[in-house]
Every structure is written in C-alpha cells, then in structure tokens.
C-alpha atoms as a PDB file:
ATOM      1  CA  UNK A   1      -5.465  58.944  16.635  1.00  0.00           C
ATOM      2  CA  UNK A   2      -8.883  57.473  17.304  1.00  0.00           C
ATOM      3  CA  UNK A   3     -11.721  59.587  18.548  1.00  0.00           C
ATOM      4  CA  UNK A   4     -12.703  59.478  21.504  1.00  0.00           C
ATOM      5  CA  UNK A   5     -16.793  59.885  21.822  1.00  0.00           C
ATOM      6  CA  UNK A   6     -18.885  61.067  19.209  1.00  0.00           C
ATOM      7  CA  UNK A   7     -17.623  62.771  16.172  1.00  0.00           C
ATOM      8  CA  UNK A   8     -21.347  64.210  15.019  1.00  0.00           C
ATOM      9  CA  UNK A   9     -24.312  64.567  17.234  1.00  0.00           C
ATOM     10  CA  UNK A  10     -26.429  61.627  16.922  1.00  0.00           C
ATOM     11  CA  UNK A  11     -23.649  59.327  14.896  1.00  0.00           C
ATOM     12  CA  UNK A  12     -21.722  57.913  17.316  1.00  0.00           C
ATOM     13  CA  UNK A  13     -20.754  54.177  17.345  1.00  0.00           C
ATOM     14  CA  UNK A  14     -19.488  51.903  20.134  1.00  0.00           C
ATOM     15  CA  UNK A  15     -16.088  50.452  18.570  1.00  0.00           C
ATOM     16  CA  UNK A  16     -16.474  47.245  16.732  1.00  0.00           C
ATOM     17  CA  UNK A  17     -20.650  47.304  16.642  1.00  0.00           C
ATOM     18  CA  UNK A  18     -20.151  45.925  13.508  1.00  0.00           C
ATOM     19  CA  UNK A  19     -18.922  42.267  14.903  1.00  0.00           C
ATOM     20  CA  UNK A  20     -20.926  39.336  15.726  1.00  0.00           C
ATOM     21  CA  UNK A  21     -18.192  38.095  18.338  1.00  0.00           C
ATOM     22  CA  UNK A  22     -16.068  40.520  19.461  1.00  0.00           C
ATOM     23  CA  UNK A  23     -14.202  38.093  21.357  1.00  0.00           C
ATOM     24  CA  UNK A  24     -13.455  35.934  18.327  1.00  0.00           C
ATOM     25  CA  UNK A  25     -11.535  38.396  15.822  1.00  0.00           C
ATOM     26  CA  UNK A  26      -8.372  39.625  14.829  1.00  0.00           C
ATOM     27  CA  UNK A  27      -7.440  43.392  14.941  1.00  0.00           C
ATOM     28  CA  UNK A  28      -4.424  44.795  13.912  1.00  0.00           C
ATOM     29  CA  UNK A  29      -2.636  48.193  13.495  1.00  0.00           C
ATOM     30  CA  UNK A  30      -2.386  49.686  10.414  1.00  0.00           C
ATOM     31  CA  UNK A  31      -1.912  53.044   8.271  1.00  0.00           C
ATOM     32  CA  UNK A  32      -5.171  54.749   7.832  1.00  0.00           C
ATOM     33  CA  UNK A  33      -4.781  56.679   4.900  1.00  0.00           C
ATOM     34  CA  UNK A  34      -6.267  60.548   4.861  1.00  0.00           C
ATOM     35  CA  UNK A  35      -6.081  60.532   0.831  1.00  0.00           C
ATOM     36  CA  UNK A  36     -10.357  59.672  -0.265  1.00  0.00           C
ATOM     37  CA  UNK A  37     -11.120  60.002   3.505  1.00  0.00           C
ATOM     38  CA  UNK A  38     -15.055  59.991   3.066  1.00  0.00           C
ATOM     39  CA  UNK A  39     -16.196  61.448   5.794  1.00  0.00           C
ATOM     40  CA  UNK A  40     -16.004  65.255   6.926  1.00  0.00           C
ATOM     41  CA  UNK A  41     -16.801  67.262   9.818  1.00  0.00           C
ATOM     42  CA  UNK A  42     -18.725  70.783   9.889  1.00  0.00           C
ATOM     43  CA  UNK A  43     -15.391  72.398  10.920  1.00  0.00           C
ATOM     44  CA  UNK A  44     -13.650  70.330   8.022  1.00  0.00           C
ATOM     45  CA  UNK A  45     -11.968  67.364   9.559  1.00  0.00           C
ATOM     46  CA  UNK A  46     -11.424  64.507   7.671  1.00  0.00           C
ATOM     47  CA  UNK A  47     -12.141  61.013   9.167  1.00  0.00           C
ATOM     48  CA  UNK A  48     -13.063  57.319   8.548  1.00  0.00           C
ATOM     49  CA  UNK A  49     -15.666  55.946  10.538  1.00  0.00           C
ATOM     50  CA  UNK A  50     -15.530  52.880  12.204  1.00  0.00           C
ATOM     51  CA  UNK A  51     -17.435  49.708   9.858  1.00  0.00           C
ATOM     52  CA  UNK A  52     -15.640  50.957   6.938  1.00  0.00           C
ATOM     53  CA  UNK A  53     -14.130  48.990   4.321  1.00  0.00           C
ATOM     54  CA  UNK A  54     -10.339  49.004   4.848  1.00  0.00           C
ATOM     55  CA  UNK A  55      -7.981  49.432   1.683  1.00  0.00           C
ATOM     56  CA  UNK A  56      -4.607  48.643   0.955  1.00  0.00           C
ATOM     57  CA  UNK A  57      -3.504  48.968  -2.733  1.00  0.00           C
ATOM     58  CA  UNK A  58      -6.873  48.729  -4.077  1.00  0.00           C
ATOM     59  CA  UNK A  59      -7.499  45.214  -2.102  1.00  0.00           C
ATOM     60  CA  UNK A  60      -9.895  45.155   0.719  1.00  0.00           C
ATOM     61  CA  UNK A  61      -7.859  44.001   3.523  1.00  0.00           C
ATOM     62  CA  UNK A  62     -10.192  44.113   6.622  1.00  0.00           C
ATOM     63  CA  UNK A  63     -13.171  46.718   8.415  1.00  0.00           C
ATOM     64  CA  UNK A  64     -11.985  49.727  10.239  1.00  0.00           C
ATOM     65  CA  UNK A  65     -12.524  49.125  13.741  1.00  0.00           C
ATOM     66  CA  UNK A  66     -13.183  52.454  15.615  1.00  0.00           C
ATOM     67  CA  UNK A  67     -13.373  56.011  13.585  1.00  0.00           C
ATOM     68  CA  UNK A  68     -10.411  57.439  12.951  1.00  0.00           C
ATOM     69  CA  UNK A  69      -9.036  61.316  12.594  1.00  0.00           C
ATOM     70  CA  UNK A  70      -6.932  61.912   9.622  1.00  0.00           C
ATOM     71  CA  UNK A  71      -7.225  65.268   9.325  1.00  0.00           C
ATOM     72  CA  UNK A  72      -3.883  65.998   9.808  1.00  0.00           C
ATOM     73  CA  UNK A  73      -2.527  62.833   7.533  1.00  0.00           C
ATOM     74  CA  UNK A  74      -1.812  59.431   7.342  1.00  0.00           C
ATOM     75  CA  UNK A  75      -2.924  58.049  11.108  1.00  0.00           C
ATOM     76  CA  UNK A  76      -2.590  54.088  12.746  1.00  0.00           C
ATOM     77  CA  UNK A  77      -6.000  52.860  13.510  1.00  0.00           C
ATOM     78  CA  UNK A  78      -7.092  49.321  14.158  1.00  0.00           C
ATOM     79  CA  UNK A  79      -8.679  46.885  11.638  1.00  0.00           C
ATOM     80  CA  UNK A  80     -10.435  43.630  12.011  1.00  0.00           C
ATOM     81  CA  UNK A  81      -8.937  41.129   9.756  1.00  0.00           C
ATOM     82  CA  UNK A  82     -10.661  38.260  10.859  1.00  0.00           C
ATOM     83  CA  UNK A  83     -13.984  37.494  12.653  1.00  0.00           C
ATOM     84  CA  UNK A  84     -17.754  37.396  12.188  1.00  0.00           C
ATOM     85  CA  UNK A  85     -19.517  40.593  11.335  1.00  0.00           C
ATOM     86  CA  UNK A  86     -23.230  41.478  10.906  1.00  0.00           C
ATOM     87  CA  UNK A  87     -23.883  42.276   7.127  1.00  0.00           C
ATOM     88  CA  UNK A  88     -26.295  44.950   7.905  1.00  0.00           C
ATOM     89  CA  UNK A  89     -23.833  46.715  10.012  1.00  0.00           C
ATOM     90  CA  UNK A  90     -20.820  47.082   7.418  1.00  0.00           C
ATOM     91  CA  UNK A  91     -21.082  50.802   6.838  1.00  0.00           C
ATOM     92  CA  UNK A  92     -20.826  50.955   2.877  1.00  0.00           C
ATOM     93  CA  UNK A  93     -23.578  48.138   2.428  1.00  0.00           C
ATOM     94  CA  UNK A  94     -23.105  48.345  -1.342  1.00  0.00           C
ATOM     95  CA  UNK A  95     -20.126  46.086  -0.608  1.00  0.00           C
ATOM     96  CA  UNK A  96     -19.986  44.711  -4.275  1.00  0.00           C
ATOM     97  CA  UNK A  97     -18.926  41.001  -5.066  1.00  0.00           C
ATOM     98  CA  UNK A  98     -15.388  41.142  -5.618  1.00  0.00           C
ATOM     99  CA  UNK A  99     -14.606  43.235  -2.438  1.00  0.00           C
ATOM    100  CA  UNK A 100     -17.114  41.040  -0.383  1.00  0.00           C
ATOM    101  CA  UNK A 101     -14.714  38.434  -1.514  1.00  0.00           C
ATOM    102  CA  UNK A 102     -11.619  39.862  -1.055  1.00  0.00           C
ATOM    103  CA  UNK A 103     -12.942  40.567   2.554  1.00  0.00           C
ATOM    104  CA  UNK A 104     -14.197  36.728   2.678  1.00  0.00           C
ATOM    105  CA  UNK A 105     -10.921  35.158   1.574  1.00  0.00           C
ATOM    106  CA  UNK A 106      -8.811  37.775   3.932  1.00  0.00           C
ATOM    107  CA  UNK A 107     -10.939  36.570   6.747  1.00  0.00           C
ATOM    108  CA  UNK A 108     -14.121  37.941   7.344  1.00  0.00           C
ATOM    109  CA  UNK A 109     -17.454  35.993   7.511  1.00  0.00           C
ATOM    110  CA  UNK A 110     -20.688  37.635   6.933  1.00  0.00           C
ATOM    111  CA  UNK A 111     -23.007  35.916   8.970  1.00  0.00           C
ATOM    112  CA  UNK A 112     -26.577  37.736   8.264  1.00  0.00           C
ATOM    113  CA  UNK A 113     -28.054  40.815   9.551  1.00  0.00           C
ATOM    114  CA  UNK A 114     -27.932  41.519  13.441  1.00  0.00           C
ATOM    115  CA  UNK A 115     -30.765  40.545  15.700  1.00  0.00           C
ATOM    116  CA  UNK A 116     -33.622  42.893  16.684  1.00  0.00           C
ATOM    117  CA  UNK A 117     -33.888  43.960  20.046  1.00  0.00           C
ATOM    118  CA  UNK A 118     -37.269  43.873  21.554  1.00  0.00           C
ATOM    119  CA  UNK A 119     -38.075  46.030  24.016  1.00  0.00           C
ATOM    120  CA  UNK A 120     -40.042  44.959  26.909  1.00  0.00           C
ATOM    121  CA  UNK A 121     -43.384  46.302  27.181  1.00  0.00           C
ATOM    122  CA  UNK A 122     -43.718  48.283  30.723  1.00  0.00           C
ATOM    123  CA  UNK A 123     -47.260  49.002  32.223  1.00  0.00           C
END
C-alpha cells in the first residue's frame, strides 16, 4: 500500500518528482520487498521512499515511484522502468557505475540535474 500524504513532517514528495517527463515513462507493478527497507518511521514503520533505486535479485531494475509502506511485509508498489529522470533527484545519489548502468540499459536515461526555479521578485 502506498502512502497517502506525507510520511515525516517536512519530507514529503509529489509521486514521480524524480522524472523529467512524466508523460513519457513506463511504470509497472511490482513486489516491494520489506527485507533492507531503509527508511523508518518514529513509531517504527518500515518504508521505501519514492526515487529509490528498485532491486530485484541484486539487479537494479527501475526507481520506486511513490513511497511505499512495508511495515507489515512484502507490498506492490509502482516502478518506473523506463523514462527520463533528473540525476539530482534520484534519492541515493551515490548511484555507483554499474547500477547507473544496469538502470541505463533497463531503460532509464539520466538527463542532468533539474532546472532551478526562479522566483519572481514582488514589490
């Protein structure tokens, strides 16, 4: 089951915010597995947030589209598996070479970092 609204105060993240073109990509269900779940609530639920690296037998396979509550086990969550994604929005940045290219060859293109927004300057 997905969450729906903000799992911590002050880290929530719209769905996808991660993807260059949203309307471009491939999601599909899969298994999100509770086992090395790295993220953890104050009350001790376990979760993967959405921008995370997506395994399946040790291969990346695609980024975790939405955060997802496995506290209770093994839970079906959607996964990009192909489309354009910022680099600087990926949430384990440390992507190394050989899951970069996993992701690459599964898929995913890295196109750069995302834009800055300005803000207009109101007098």
């Amino acid at each position: 089951m997905s969450f729906i609204g903000d799992v911590n105060k002050g880290a929530g993240y719209t769905p996808g915010f991660f993807l260059a073109n949203n309307e471009d990509c491939t999601r599909e269900t899969r298994e999100i597995p509770q086992e090395n779940a790295p993220f953890t609530t104050a009350n001790g639920a376990k979760y993967w947030r959405g921008g995370s690296i997506y395994y399946k037998d040790g291969t990346a396979e695609g980024i975790i589209y939405e955060d997802v509550d496995v506290t209770n086990g093994d839970m079906p969550g959607s996964v990009v598996t192909r489309g354009e994604v910022y680099d600087d929005r990926v949430l384990m940045p440390e992507v190394s070479a050989p899951v970069r290219a996993a992701l690459v060859s599964a898929g995913i293109r890295f196109v750069g970092n995302a834009p800055k927004i300005t803000r207009p300057n109101w007098t």
